[in-house]
Protein backbone atom coordinates (compact mmCIF):
# COMPACT_ATOMS: atom_id res chain seq x y z
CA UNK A 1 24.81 48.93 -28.14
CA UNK A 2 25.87 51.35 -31.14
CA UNK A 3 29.48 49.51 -31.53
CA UNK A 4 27.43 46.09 -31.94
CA UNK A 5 24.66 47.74 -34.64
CA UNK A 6 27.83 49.10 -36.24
CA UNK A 7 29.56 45.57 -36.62
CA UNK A 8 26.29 44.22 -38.43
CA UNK A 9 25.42 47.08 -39.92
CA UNK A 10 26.48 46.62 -43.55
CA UNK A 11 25.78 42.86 -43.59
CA UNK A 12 21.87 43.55 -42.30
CA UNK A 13 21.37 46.26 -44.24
CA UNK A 14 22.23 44.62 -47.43
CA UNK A 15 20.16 41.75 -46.43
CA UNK A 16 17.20 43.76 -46.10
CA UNK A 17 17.53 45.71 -48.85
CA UNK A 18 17.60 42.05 -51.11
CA UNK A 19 14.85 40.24 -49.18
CA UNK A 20 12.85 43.50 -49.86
CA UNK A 21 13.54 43.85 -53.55
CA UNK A 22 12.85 40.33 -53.75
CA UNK A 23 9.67 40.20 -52.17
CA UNK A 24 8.40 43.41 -53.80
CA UNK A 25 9.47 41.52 -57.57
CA UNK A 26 7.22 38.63 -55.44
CA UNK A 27 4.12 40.76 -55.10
CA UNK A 28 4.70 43.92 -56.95
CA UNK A 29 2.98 45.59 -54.28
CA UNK A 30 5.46 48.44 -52.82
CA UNK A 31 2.78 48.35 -48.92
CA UNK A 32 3.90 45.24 -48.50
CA UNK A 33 7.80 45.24 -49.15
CA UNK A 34 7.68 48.37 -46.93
CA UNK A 35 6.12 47.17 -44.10
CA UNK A 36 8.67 44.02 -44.25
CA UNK A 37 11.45 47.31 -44.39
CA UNK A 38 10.30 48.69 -41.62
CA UNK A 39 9.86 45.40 -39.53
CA UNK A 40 13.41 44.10 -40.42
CA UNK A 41 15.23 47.43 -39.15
CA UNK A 42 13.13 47.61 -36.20
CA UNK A 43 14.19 44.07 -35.42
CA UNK A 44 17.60 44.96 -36.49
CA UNK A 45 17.65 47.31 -33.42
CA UNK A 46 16.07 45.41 -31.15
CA UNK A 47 18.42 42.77 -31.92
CA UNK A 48 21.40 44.74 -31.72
CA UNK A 49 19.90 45.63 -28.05
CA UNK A 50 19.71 42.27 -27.36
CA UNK A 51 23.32 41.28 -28.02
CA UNK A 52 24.26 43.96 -26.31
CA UNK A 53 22.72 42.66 -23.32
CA UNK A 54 23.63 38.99 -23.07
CA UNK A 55 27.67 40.72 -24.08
CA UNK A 56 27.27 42.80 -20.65
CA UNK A 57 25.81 39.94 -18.67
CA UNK A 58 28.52 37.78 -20.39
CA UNK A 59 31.40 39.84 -19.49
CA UNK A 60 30.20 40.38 -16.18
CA UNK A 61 29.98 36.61 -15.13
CA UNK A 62 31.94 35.12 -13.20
CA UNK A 63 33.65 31.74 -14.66
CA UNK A 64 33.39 28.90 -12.94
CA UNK A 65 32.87 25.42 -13.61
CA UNK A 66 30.07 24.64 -11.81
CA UNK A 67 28.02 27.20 -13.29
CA UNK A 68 28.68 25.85 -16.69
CA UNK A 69 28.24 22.40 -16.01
CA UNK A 70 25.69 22.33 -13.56
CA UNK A 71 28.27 19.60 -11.74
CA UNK A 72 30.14 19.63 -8.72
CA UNK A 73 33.40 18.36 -7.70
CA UNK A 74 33.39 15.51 -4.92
């Protein structure tokens, strides 16, 4: 899960940092831009997690056509 955070890591980070400077220049209320920080790296986690996840299930599949397709030979 870490090696996936660590791939996005410098992309997400830099896209929460602008969404919240951008939203705090919005409201000029600092509650609000830091309860969007702490949602965003929560779900940056969680999504990390997640990728990790469907990567293991992924890998572990077995490939077949019919189980792409959903069709079988005649």
């Amino acid at each position: 899960m870490w090696d996936q955070y660590k791939k996005t890591f410098r992309g997400m980070q830099a896209m929460i940092l602008l969404v919240c400077v951008c939203l705090y220049l919005a409201t000029q209320v600092v509650a609000v831009a830091a309860v969007f920080f702490v949602a965003m790296q929560v779900s940056a986690v969680l999504g990390a997690v997640w990728a990790y996840r469907l990567r293991r299930k992924i890998d572990a599949a077995p490939f077949n056509a019919t189980a792409v397709t959903g069709l079988k030979r005649r």
